[in-house]
C-alpha atoms as a PDB file:
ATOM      1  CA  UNK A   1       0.000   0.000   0.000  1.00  0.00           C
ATOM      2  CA  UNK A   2       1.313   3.222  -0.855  1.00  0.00           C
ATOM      3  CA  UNK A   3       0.114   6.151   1.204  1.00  0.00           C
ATOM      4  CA  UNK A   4       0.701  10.655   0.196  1.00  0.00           C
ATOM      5  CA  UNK A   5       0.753  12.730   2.948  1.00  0.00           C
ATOM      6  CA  UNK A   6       0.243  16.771   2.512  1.00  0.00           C
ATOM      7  CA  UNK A   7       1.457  18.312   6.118  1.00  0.00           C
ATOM      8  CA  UNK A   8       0.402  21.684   6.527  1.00  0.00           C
ATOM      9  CA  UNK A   9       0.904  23.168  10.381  1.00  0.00           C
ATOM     10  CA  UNK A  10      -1.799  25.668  11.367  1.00  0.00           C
ATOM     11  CA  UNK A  11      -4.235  22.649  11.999  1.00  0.00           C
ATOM     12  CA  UNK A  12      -1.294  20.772  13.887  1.00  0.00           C
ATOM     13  CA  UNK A  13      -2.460  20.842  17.659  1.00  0.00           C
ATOM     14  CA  UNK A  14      -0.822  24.093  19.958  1.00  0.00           C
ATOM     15  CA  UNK A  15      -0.410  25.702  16.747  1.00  0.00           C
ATOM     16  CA  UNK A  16      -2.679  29.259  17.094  1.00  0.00           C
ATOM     17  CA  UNK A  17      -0.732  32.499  15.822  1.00  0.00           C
ATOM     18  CA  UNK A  18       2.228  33.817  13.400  1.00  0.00           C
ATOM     19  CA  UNK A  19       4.636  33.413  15.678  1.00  0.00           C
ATOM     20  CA  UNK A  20       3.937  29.572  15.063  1.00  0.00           C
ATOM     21  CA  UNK A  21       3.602  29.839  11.500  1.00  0.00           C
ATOM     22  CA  UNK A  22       6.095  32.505  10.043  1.00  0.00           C
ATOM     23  CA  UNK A  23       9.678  31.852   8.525  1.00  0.00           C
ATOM     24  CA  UNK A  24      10.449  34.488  11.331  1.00  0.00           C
ATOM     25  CA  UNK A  25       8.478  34.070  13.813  1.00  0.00           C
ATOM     26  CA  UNK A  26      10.399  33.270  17.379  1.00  0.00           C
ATOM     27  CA  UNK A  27       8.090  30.137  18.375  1.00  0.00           C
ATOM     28  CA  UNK A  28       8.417  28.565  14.547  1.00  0.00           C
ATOM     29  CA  UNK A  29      11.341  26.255  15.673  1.00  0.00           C
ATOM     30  CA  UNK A  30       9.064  24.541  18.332  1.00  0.00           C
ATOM     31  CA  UNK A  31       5.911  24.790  15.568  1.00  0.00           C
ATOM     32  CA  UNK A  32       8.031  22.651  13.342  1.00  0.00           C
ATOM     33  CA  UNK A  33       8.416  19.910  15.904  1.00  0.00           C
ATOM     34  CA  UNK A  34       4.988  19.811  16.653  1.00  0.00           C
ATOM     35  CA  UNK A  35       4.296  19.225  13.281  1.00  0.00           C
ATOM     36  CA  UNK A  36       6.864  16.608  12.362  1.00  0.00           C
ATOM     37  CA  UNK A  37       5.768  14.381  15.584  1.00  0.00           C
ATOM     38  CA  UNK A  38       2.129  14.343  14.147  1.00  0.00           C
ATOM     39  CA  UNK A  39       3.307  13.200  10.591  1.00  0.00           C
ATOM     40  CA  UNK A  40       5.450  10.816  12.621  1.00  0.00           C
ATOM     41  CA  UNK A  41       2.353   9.368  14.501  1.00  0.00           C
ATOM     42  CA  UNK A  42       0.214   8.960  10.975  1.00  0.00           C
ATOM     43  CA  UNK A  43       3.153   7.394   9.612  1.00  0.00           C
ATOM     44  CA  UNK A  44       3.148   5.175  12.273  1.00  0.00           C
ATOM     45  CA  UNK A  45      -0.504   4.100  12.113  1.00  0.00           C
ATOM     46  CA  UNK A  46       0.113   3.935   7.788  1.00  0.00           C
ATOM     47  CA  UNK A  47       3.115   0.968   8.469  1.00  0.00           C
ATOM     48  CA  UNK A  48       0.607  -0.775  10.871  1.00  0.00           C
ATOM     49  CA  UNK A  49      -1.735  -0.513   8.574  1.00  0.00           C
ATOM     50  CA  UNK A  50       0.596  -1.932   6.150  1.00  0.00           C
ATOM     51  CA  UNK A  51       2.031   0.613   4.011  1.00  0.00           C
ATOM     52  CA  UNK A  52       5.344  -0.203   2.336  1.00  0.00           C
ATOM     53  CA  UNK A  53       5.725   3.342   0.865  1.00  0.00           C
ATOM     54  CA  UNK A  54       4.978   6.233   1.864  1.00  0.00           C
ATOM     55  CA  UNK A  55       5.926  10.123   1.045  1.00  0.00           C
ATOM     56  CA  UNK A  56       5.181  13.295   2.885  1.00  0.00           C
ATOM     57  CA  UNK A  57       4.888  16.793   1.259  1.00  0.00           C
ATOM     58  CA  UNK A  58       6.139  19.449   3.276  1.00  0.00           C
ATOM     59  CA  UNK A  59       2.929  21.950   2.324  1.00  0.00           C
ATOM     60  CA  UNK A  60       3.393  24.975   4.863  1.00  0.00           C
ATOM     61  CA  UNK A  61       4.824  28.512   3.465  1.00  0.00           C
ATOM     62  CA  UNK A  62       8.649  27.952   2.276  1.00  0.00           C
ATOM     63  CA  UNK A  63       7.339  23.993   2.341  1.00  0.00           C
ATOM     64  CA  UNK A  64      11.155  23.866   4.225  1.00  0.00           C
ATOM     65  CA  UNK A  65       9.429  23.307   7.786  1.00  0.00           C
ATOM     66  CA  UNK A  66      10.015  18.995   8.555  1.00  0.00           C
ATOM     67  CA  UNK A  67      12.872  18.518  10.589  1.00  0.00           C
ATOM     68  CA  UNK A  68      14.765  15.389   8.513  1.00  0.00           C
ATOM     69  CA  UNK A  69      16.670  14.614  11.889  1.00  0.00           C
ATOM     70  CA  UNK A  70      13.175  13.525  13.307  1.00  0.00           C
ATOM     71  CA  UNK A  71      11.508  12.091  10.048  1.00  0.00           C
ATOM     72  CA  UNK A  72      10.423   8.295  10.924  1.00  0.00           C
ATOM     73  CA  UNK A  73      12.933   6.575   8.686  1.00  0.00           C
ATOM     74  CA  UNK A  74      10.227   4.462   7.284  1.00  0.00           C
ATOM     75  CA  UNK A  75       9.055   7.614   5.038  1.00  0.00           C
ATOM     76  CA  UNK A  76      10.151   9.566   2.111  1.00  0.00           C
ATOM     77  CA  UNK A  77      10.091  13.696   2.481  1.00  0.00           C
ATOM     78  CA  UNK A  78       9.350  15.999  -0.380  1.00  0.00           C
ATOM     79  CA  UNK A  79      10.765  19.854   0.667  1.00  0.00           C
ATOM     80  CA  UNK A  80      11.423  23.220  -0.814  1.00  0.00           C
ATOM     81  CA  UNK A  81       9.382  25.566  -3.260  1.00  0.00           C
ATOM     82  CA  UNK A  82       8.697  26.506  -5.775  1.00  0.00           C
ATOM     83  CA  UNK A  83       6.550  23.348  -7.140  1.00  0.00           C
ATOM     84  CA  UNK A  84       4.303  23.141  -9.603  1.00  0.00           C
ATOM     85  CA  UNK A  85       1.727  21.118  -7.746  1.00  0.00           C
ATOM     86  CA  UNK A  86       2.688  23.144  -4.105  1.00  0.00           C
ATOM     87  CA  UNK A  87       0.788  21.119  -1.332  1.00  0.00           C
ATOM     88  CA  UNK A  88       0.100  17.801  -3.180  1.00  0.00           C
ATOM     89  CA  UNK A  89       3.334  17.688  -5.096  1.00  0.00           C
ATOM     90  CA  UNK A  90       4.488  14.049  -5.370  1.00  0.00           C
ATOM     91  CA  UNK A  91       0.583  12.809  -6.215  1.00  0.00           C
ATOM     92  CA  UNK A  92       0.181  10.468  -8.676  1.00  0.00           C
ATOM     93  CA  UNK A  93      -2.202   7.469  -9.876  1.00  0.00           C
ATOM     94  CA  UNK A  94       0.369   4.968  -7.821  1.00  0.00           C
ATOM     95  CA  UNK A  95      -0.729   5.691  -4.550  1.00  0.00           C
ATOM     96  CA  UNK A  96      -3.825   4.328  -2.542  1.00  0.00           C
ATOM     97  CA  UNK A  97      -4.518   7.097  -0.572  1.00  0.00           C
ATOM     98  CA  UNK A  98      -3.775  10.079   0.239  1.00  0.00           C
ATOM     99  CA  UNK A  99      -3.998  11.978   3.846  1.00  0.00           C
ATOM    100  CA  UNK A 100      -4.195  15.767   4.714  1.00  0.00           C
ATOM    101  CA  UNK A 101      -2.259  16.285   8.207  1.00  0.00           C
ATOM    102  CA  UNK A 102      -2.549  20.133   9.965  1.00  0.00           C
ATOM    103  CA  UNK A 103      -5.014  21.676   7.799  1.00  0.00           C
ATOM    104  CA  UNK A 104      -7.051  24.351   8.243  1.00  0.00           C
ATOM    105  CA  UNK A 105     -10.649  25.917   7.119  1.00  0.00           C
ATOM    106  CA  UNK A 106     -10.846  27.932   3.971  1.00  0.00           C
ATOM    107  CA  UNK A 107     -10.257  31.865   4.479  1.00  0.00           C
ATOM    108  CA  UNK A 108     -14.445  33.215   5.797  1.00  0.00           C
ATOM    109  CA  UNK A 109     -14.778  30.526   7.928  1.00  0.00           C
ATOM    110  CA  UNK A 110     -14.520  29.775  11.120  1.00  0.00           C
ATOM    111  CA  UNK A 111     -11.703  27.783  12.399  1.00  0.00           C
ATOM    112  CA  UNK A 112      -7.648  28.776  13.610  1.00  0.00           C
ATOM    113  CA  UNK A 113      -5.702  30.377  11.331  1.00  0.00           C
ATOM    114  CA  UNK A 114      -7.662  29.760   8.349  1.00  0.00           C
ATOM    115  CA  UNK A 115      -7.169  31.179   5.103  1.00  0.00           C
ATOM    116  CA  UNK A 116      -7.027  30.153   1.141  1.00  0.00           C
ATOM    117  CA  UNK A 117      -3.407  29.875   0.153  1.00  0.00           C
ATOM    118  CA  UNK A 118      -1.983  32.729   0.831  1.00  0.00           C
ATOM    119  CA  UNK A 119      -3.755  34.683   3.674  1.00  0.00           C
ATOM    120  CA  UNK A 120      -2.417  38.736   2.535  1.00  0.00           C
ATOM    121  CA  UNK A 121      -3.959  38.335  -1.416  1.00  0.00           C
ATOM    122  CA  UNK A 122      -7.276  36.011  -1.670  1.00  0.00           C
ATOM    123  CA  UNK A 123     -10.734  36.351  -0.144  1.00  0.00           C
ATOM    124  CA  UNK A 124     -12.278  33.777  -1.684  1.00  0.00           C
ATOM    125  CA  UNK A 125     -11.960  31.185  -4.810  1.00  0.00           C
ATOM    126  CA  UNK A 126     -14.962  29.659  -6.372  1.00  0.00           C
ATOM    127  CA  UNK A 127     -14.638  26.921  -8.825  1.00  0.00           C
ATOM    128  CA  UNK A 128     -17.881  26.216 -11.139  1.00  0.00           C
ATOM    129  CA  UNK A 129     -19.624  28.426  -8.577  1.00  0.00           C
ATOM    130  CA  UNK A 130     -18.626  26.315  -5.537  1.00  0.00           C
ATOM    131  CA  UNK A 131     -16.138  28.131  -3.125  1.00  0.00           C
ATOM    132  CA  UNK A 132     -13.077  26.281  -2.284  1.00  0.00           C
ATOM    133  CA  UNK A 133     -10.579  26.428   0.204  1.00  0.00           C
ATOM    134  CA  UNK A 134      -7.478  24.632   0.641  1.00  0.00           C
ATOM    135  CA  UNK A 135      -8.772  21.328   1.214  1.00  0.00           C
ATOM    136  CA  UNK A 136     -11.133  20.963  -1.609  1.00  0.00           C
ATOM    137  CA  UNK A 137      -9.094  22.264  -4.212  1.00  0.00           C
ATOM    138  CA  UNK A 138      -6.244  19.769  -3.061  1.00  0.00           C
ATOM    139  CA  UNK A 139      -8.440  16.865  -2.650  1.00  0.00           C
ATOM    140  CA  UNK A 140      -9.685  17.575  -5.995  1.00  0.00           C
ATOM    141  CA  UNK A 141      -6.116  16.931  -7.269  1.00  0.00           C
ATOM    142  CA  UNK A 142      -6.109  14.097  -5.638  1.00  0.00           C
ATOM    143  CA  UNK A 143      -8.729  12.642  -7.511  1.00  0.00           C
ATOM    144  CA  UNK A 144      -7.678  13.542 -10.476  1.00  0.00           C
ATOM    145  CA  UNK A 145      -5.456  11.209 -10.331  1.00  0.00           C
ATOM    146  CA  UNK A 146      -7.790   8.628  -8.577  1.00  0.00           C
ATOM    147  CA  UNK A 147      -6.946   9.070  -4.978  1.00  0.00           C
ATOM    148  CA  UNK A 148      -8.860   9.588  -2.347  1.00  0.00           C
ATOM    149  CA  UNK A 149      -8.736  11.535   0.733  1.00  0.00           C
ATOM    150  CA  UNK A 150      -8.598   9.046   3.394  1.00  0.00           C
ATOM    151  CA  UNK A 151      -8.079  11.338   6.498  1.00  0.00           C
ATOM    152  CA  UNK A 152      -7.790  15.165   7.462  1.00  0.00           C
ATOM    153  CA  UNK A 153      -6.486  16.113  10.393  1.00  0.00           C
ATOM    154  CA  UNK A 154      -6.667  19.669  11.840  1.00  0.00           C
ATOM    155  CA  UNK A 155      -9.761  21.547  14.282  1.00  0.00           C
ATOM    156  CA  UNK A 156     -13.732  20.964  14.016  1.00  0.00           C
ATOM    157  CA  UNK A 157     -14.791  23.216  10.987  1.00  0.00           C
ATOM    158  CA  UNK A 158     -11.586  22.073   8.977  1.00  0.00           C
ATOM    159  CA  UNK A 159     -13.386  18.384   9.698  1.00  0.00           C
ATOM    160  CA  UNK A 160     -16.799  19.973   8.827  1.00  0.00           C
ATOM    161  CA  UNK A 161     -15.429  21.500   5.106  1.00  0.00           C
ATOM    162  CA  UNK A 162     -13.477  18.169   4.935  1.00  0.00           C
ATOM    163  CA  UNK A 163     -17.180  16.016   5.389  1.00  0.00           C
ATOM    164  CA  UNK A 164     -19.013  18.364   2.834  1.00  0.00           C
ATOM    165  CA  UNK A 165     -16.355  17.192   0.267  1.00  0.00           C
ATOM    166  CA  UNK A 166     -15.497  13.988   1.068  1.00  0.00           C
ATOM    167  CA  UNK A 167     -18.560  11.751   2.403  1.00  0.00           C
ATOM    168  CA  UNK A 168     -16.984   8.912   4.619  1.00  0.00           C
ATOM    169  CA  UNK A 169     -13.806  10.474   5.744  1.00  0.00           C
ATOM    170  CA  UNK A 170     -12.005  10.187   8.687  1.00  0.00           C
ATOM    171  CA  UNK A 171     -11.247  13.049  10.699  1.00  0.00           C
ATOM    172  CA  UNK A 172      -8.832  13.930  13.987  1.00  0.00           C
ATOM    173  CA  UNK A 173      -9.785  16.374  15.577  1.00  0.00           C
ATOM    174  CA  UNK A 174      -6.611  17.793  17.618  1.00  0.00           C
ATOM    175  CA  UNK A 175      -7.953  21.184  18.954  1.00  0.00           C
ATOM    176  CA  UNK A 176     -11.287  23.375  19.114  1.00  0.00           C
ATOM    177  CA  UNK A 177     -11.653  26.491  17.191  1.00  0.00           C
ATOM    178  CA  UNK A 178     -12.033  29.365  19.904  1.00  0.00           C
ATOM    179  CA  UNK A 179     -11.469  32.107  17.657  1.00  0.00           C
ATOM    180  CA  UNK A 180      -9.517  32.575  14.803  1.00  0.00           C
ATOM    181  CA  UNK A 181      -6.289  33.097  16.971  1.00  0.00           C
ATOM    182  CA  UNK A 182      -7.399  30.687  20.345  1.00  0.00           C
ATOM    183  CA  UNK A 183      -8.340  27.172  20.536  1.00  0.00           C
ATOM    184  CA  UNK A 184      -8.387  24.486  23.451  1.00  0.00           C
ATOM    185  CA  UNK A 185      -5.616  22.158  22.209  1.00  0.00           C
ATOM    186  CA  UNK A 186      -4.819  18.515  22.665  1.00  0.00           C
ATOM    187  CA  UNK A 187      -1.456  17.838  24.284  1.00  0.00           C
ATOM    188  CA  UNK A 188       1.012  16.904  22.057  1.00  0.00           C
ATOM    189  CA  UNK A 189       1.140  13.130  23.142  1.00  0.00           C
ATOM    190  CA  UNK A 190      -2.745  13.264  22.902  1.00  0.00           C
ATOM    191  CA  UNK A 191      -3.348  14.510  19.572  1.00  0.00           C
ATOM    192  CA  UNK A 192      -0.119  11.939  18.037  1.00  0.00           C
ATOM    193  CA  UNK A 193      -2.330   8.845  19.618  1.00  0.00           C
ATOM    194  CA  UNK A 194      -5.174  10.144  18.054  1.00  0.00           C
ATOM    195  CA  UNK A 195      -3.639  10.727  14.580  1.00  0.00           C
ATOM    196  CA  UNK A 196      -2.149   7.018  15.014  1.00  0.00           C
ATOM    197  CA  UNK A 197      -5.471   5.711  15.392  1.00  0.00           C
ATOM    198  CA  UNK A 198      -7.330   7.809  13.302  1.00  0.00           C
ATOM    199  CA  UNK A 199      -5.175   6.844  10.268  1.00  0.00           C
ATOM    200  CA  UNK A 200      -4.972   2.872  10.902  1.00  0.00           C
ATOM    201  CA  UNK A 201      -9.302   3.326  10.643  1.00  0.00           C
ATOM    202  CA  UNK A 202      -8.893   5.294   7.629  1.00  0.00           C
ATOM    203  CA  UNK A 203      -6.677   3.326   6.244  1.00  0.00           C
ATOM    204  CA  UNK A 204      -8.792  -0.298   6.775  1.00  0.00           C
ATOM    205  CA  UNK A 205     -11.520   1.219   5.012  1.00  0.00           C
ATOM    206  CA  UNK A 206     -10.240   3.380   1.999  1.00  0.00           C
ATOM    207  CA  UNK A 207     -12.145   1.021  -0.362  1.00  0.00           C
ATOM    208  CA  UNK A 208     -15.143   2.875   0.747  1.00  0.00           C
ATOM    209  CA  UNK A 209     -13.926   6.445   0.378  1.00  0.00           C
ATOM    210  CA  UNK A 210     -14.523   7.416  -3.415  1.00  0.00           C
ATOM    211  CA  UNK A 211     -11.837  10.235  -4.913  1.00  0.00           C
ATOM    212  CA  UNK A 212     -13.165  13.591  -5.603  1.00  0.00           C
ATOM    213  CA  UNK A 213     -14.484  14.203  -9.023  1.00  0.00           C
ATOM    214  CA  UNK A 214     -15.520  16.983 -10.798  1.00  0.00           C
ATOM    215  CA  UNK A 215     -16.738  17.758 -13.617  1.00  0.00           C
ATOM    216  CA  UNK A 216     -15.063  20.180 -16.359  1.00  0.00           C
ATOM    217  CA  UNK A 217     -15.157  22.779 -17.666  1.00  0.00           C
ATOM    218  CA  UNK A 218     -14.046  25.001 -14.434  1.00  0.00           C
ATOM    219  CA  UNK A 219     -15.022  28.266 -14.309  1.00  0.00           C
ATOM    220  CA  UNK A 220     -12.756  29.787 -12.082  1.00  0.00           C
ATOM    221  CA  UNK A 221     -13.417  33.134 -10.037  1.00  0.00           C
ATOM    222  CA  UNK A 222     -10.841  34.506  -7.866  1.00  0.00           C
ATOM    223  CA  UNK A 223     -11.462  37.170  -5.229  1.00  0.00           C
ATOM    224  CA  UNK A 224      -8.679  39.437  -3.656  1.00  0.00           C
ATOM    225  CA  UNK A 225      -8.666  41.358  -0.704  1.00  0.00           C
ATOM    226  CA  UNK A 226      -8.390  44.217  -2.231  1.00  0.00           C
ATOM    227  CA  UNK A 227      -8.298  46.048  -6.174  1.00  0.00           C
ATOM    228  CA  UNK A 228      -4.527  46.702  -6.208  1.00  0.00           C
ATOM    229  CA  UNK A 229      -4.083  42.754  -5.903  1.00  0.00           C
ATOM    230  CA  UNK A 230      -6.639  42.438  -9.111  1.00  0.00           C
ATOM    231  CA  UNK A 231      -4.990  45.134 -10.638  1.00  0.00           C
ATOM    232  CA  UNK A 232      -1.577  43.053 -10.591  1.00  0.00           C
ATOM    233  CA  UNK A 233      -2.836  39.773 -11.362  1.00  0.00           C
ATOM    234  CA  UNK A 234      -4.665  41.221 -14.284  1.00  0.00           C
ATOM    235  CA  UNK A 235      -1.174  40.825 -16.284  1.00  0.00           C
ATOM    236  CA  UNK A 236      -2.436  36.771 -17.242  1.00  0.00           C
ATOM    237  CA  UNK A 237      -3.451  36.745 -20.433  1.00  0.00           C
ATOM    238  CA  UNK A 238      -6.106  34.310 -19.122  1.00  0.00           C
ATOM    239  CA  UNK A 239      -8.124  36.359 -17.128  1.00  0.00           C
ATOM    240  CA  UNK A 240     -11.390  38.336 -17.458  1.00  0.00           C
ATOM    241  CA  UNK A 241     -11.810  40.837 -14.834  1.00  0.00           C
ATOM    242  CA  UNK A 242     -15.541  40.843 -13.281  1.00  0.00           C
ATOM    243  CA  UNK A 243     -15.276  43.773 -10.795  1.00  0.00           C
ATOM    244  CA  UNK A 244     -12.101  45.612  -8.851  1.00  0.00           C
ATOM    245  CA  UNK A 245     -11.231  42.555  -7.074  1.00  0.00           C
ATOM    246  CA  UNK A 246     -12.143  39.680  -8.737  1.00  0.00           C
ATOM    247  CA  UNK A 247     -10.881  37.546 -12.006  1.00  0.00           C
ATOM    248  CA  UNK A 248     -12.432  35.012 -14.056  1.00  0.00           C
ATOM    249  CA  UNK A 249     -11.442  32.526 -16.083  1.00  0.00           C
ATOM    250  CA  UNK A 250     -11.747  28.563 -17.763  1.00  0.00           C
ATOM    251  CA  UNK A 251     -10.468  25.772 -18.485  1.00  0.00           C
ATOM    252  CA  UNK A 252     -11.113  22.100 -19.079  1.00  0.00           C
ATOM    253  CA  UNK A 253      -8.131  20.707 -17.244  1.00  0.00           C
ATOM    254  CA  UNK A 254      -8.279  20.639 -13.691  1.00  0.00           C
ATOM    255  CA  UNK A 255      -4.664  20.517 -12.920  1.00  0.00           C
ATOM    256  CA  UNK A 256      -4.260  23.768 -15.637  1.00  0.00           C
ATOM    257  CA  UNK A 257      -6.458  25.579 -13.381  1.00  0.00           C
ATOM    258  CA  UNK A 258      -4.955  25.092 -10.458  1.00  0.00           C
ATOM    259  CA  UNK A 259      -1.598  26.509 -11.309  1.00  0.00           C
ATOM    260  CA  UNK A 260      -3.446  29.363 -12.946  1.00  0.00           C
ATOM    261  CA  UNK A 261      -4.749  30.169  -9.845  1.00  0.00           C
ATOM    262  CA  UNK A 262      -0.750  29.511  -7.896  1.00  0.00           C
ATOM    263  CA  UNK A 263       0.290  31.822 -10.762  1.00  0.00           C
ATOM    264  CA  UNK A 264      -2.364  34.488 -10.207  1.00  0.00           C
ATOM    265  CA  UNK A 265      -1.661  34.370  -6.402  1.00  0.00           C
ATOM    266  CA  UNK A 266       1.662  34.597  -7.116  1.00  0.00           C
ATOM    267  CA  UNK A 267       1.740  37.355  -9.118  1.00  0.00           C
ATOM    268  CA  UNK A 268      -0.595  39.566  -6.797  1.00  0.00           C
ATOM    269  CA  UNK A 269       1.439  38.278  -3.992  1.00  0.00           C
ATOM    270  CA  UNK A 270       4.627  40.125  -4.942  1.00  0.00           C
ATOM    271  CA  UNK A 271       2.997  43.453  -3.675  1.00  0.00           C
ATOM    272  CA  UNK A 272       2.179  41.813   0.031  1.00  0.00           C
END
């Protein structure tokens, strides 16, 4: 059984503020072991479940935030950035399953830390008139290439977005939304057992879980925080501008609209 693991950290259990999550920020060290322990734990419950191979995806900011010293030896680590599939780079139609570990609600919801990609450029995305955050848009990739999500892990409403998407799923739920900077936390020890678990269930029943699907063409509709954002992101050829902050565009490829939409964040990104 082969097994994909994204690892993003602002659903990874004591994990609450920028200090956590920044390149910079002067509790990031500790964030980062926090966050390798839980992919340790799932990888743990993936080899009792049997998995011969698995790889992890390093899918927070810089995507340089795994510590290899502490890696379980058993797994494979993707790191760095640029890459042209971000958070679910490594996917492909070999593996069984994939899991989402330390994610976080789309940006507009509830839930800690929550934003859509890059939380200084977009308000919203909407694909075929469905908005998307973070996890749908990367368990879509997923099933593109006939994987499904077997597993999220992060606080309630990240479970909730996860459910609406993915009927069947497991979820671990390592801390309680408060607000979007608060939440009452597992310990560390606590939320790992819990991952462990949680992923050895998954896992025994991903026969049952179907992989996203849906259906082209995508009309894509990306909304910025503000016009200035729109105004820079307007240099794609691909895009039709719908109002001061928001772009449109299509496409019958999935995976093509995604990295539009990395490219258009991208681009309006270089003015944050």
């Amino acid at each position: 059984m082969k097994i994909f693991i994204s690892a993003d950290i602002e659903g990874v259990a004591g994990i609450v503020h920028q200090e956590h999550t920044a390149r910079n920020g002067r509790e990031h060290d500790r964030a980062r072991m926090l966050m390798t322990e839980e992919v340790n734990a799932c990888i743990e419950g993936a080899l009792l479940s049997g998995a011969n191979e698995i790889v992890v995806n390093d899918s927070h900011g810089t995507m340089r935030n795994l510590i290899p010293e502490l890696i379980h030896p058993k797994a494979e680590y993707i790191t760095g950035s640029p890459k042209v599939l971000a958070m679910m780079e490594g996917i492909n139609s070999e593996f069984d399953a994939s899991i989402f570990l330390g994610y976080h609600s789309r940006m507009g919801n509830n839930g800690v830390l929550n934003h859509t990609f890059h939380g200084g450029v977009v308000q919203k995305i909407k694909i075929n008139n469905i908005e998307m955050g973070e996890f749908a848009i990367n368990a879509a990739i997923a099933g593109y290439f006939g994987v499904p999500v077997a597993l999220v892990t992060g606080c309630q409403y990240t479970a909730i977005e996860a459910q609406e998407i993915v009927p069947g799923i497991e979820t671990a739920i390592v801390k309680q939304t408060i607000n979007r900077q608060a939440a009452r936390n597992l310990s560390p020890q606590s939320a790992r057992n819990l991952i462990k678990d949680k992923t050895i269930t998954a896992l025994s029943k991903i026969d049952t879980i179907k992989p996203v699907s849906f259906e082209g063409p995508f009309v894509v509709e990306i909304t910025y925080l503000h016009p200035g954002l729109a105004d820079a992101a307007s240099i794609l050829p691909i895009v039709e501008k719908v109002n001061p902050m928001t772009h449109r565009f299509e496409t019958d490829d999935f995976i093509k609209a995604f990295r539009y939409i990395r490219s258009l964040i991208a681009i309006a990104g270089a003015l944050v």
